[in-house]
C-alpha atoms as a PDB file:
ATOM      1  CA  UNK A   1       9.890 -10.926  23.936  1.00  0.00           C
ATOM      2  CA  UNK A   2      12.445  -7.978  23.685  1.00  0.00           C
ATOM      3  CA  UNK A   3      11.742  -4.546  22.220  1.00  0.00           C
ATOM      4  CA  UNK A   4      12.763  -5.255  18.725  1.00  0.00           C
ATOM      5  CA  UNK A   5      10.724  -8.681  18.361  1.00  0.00           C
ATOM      6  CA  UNK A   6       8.282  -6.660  19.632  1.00  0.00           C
ATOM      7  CA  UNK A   7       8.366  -4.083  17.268  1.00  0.00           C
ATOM      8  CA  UNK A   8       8.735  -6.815  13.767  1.00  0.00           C
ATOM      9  CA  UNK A   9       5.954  -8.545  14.922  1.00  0.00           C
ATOM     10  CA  UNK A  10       3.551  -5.988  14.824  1.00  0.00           C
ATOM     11  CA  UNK A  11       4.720  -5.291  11.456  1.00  0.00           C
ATOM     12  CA  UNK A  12       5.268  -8.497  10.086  1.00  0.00           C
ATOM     13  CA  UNK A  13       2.280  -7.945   7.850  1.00  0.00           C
ATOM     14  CA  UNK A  14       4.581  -5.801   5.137  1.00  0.00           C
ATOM     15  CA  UNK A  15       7.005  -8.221   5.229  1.00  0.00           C
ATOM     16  CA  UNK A  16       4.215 -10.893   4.065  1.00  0.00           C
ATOM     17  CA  UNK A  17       2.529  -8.889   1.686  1.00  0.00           C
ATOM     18  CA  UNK A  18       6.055  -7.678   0.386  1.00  0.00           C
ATOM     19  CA  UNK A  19       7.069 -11.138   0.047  1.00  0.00           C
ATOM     20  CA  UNK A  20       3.765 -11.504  -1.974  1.00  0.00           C
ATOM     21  CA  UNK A  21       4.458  -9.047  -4.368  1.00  0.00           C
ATOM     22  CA  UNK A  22       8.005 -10.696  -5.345  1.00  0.00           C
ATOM     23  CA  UNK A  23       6.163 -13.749  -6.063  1.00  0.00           C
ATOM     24  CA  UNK A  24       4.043 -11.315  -8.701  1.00  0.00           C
ATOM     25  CA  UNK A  25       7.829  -9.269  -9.381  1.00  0.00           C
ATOM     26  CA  UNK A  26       9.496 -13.082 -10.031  1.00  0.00           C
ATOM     27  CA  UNK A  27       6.582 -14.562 -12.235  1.00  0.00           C
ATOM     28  CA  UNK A  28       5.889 -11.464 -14.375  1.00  0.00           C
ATOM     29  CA  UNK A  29       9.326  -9.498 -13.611  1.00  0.00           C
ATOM     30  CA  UNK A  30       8.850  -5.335 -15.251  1.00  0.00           C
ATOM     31  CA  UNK A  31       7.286  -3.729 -18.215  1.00  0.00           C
ATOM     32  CA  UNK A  32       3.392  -4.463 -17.621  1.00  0.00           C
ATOM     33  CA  UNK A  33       0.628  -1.757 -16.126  1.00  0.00           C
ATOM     34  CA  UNK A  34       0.488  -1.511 -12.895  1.00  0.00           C
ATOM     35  CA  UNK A  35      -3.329  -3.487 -12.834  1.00  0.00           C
ATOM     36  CA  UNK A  36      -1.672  -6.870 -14.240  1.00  0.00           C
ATOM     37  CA  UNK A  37       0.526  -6.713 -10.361  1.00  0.00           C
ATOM     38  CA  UNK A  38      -2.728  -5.038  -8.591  1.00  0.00           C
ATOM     39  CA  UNK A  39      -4.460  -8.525 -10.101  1.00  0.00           C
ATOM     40  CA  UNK A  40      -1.930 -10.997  -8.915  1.00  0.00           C
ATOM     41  CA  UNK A  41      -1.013  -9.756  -6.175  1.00  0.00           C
ATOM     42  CA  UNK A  42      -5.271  -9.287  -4.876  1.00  0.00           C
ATOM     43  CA  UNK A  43      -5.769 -13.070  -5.704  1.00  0.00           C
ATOM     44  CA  UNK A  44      -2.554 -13.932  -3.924  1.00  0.00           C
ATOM     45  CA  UNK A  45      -3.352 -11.921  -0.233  1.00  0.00           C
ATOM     46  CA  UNK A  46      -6.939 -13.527  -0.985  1.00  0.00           C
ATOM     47  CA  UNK A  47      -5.599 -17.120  -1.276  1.00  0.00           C
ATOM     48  CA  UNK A  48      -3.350 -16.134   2.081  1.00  0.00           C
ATOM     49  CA  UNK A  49      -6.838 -14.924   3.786  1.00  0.00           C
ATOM     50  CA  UNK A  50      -6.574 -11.375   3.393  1.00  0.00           C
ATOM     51  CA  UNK A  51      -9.685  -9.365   2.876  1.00  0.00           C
ATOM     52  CA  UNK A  52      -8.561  -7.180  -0.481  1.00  0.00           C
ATOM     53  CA  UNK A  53     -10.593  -4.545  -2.180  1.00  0.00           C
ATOM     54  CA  UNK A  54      -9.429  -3.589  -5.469  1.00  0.00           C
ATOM     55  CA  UNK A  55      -9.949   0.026  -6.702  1.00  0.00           C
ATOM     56  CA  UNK A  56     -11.786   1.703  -4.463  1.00  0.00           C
ATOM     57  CA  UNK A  57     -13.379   4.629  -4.517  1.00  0.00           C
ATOM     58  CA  UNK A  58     -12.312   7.227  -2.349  1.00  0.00           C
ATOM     59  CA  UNK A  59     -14.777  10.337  -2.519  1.00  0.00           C
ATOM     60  CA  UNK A  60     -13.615  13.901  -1.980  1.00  0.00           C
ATOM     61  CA  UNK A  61     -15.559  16.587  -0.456  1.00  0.00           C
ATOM     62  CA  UNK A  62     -15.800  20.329  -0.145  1.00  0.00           C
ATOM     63  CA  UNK A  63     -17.043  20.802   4.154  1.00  0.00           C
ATOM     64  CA  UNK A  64     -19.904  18.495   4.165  1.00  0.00           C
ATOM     65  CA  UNK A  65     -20.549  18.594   0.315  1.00  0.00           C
ATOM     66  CA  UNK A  66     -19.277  15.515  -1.726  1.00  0.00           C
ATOM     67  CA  UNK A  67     -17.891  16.735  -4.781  1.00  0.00           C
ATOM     68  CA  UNK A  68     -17.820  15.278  -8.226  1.00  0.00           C
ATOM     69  CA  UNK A  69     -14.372  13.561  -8.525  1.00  0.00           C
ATOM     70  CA  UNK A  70     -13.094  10.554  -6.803  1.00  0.00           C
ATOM     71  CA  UNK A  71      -9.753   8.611  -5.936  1.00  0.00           C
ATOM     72  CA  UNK A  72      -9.409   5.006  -6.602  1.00  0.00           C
ATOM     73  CA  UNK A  73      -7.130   3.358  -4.438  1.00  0.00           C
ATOM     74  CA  UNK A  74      -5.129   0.151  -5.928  1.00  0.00           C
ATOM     75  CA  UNK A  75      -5.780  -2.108  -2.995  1.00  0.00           C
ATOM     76  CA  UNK A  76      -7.296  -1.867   0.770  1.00  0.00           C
ATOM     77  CA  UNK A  77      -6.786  -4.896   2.826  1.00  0.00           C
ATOM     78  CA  UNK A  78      -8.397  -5.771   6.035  1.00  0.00           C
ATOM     79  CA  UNK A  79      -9.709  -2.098   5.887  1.00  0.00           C
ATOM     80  CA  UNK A  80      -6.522  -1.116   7.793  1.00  0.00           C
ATOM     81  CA  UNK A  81      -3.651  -1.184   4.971  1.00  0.00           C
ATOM     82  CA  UNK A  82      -3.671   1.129   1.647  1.00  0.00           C
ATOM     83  CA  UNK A  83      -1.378  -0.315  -0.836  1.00  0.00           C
ATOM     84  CA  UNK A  84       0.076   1.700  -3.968  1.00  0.00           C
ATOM     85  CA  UNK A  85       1.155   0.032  -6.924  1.00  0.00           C
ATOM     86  CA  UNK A  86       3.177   2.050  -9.339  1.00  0.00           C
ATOM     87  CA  UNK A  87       5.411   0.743 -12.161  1.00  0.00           C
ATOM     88  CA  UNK A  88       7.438   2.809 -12.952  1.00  0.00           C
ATOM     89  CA  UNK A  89      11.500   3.296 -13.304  1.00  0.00           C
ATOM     90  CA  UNK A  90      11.781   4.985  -9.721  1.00  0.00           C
ATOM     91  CA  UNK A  91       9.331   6.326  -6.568  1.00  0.00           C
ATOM     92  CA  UNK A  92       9.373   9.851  -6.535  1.00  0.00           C
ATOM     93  CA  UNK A  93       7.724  12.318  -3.848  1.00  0.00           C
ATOM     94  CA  UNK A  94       4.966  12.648  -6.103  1.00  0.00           C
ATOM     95  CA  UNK A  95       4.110   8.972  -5.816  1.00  0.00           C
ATOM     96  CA  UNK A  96       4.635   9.198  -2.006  1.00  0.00           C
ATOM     97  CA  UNK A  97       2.394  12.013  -1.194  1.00  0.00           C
ATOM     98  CA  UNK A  98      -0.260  10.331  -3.507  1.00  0.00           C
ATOM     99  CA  UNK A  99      -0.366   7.434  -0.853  1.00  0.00           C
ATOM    100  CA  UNK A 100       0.122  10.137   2.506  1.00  0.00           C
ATOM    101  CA  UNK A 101      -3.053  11.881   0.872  1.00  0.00           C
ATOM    102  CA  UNK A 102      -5.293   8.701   0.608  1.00  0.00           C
ATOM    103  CA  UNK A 103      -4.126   7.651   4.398  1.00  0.00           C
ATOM    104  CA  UNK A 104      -5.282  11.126   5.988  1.00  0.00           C
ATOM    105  CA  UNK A 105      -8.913  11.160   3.700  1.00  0.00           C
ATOM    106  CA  UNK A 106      -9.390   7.754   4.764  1.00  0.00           C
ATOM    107  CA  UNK A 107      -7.027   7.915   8.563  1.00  0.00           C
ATOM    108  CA  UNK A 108      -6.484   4.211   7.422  1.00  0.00           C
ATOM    109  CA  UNK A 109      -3.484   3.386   9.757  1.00  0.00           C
ATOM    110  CA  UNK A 110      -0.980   1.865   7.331  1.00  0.00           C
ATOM    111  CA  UNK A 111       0.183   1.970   4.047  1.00  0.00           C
ATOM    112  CA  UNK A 112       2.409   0.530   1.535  1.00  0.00           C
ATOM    113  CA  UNK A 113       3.678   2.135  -1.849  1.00  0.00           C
ATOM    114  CA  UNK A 114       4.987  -0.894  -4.164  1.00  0.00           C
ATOM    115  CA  UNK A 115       6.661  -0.293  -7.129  1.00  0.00           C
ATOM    116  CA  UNK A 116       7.472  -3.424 -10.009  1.00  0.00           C
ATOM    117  CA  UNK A 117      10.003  -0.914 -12.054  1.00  0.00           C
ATOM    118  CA  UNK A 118      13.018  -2.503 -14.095  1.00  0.00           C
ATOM    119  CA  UNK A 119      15.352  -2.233 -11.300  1.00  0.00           C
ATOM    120  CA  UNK A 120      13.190  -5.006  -9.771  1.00  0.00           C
ATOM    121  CA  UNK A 121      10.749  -4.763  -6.680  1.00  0.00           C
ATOM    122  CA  UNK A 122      10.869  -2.041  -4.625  1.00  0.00           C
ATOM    123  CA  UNK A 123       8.519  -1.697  -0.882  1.00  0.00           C
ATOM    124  CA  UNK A 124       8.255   1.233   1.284  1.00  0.00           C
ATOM    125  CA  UNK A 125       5.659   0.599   4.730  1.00  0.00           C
ATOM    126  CA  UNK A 126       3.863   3.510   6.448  1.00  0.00           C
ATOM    127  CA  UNK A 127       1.636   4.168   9.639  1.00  0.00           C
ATOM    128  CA  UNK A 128      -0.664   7.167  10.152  1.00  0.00           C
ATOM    129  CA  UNK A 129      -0.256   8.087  14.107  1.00  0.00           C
ATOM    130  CA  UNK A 130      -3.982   8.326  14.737  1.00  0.00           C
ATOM    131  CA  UNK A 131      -3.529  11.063  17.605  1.00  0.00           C
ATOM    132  CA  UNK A 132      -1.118  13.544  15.266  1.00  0.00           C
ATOM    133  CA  UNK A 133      -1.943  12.421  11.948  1.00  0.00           C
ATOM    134  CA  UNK A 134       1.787  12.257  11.282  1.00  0.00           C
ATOM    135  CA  UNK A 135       2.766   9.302   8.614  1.00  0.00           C
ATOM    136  CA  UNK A 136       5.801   7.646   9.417  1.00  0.00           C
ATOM    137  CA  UNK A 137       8.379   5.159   7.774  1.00  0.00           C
ATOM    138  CA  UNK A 138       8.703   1.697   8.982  1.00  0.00           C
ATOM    139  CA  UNK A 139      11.424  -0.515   8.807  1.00  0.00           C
ATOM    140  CA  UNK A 140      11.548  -4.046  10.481  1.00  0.00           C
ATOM    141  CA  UNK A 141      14.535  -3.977  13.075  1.00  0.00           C
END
């Protein structure tokens, strides 16, 4: 196997769960809140064997002392992938840093950000390098 089959392989996961989320995009197309997708699209991964959370709670903390307030996160599957639903008319930096912020609380390696905006579905794929904390974009090859 050469470098780049390599390389889409291990990430072959976003391209399934991306291809997922157009079947949600396709059947419901724009215009609804972003928990009608976050439902379809958990009972869809489910039905493909994916282990998905839905909203969970993501506790923040002052040193040691847990604090008051909370993130939910749309979806965790397999414990290893954060996704982030928005729908909305187009992903800002807000909505990006959101999802960076939830993958170094939680050092989760990967996330997604998803968005089901009128101009039709739109995916971006991250990983979290463990040793520098440093979130990078992934494309397949």
């Amino acid at each position: 196997m050469d470098m780049i089959e390599e390389h889409n392989k291990k990430y072959e996961f976003f391209s399934d769960i991306t291809g997922l989320a157009m079947k949600v995009y396709n059947n419901y197309h724009s215009g609804l809140l972003e928990s009608a997708y976050e439902a379809a699209l958990k009972y869809l991964l489910e039905l493909k064997g994916y282990k998905v959370e839905r909203q969970v709670q993501l506790p923040i903390y002052w040193e040691d002392v847990k604090l008051d307030q909370s993130y939910r996160m749309d979806l965790v599957i397999n414990d290893k992938i954060i996704i982030e639903l928005k729908s909305v008319g187009f992903v800002d930096k807000e909505h990006r840093k959101q999802l960076f912020n939830y993958l170094n609380l939680t050092h989760v390696p990967y996330g997604m950000l998803i968005n089901f905006g009128s101009k039709g579905l739109y995916s971006e794929w991250y990983e979290r390098q463990e040793n520098t904390g440093k979130i990078e974009r992934i494309k397949l090859l």
